[in-house]
Protein backbone atom coordinates (compact mmCIF):
# COMPACT_ATOMS: atom_id res chain seq x y z
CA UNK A 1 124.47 148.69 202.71
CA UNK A 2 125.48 145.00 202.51
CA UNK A 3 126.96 143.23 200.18
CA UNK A 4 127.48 139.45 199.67
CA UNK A 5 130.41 138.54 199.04
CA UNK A 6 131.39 134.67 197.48
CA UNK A 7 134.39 133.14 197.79
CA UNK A 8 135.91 129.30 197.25
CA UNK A 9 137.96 129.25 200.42
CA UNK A 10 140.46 125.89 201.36
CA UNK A 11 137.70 124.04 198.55
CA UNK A 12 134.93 125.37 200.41
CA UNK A 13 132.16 127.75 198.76
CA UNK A 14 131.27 130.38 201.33
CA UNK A 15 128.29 133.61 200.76
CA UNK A 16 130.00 136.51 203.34
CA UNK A 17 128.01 139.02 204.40
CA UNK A 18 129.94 142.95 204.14
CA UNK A 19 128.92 145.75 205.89
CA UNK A 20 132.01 148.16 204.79
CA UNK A 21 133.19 147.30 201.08
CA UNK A 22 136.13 148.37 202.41
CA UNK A 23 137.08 145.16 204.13
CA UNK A 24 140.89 143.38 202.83
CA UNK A 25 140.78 140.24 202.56
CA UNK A 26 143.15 139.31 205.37
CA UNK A 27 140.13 140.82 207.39
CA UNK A 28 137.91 139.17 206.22
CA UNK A 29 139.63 135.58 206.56
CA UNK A 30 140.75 136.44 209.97
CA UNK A 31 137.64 138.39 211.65
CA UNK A 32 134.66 136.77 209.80
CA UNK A 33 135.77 133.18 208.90
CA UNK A 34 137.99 132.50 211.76
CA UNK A 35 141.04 131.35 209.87
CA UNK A 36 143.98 132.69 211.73
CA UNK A 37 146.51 131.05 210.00
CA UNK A 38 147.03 134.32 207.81
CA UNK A 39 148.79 136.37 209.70
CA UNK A 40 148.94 139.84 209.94
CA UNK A 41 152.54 141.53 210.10
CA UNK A 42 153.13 144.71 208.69
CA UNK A 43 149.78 145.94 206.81
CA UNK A 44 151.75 147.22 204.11
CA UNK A 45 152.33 144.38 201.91
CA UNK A 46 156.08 143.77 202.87
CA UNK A 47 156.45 141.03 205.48
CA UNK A 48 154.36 138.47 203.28
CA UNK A 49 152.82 137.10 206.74
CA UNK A 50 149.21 137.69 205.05
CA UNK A 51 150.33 135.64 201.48
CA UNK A 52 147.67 133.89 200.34
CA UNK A 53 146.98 132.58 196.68
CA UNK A 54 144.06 133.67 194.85
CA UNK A 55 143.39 131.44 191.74
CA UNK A 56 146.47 130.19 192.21
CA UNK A 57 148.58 133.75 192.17
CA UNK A 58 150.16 135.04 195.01
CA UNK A 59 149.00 137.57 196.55
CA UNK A 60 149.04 139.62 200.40
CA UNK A 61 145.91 139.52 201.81
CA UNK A 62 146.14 142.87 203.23
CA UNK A 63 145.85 145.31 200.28
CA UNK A 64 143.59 143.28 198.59
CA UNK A 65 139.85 144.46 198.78
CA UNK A 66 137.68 141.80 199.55
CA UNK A 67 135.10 142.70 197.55
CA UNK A 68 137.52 142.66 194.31
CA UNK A 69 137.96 139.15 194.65
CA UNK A 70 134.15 138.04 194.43
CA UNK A 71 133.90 134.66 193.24
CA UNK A 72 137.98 133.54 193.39
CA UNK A 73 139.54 130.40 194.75
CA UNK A 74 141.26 131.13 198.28
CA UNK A 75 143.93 129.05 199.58
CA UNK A 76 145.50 129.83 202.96
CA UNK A 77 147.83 128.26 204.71
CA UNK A 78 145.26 125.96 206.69
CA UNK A 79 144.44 125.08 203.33
């Protein structure tokens, strides 16, 4: 089942199509949008090579659920 998925990302509003609501958000940003600034280091939250700020709070990209973030502000580092 899909599920569409909106995000604000760098100032620009972007409808992402999910197959797996599983997706993190580092995922998602990498393998779907193409912005490989985000890094990915350790997958465990540790390193801080996936920190990213979601309406305006930091946060690592890789334990949080895409889908939990529907409708939030992304900025990366491009941004």
């Amino acid at each position: 089942m899909t599920q569409t998925l909106n995000l604000t990302i760098n100032g620009t509003a972007r409808a992402i199509a999910l197959d797996d609501p599983r997706a993190t958000l580092l995922d998602v940003l990498r393998e779907r949008i193409g912005l490989t600034g985000t890094k990915k280091g350790c997958d465990r939250g540790q390193c801080g090579a996936c920190t990213v700020l979601i309406d305006g709070r930091r946060m690592n990209a890789c334990l949080a659920l895409a889908l939990s973030h529907d409708g939030a502000s992304i900025t990366t580092v491009e941004g």
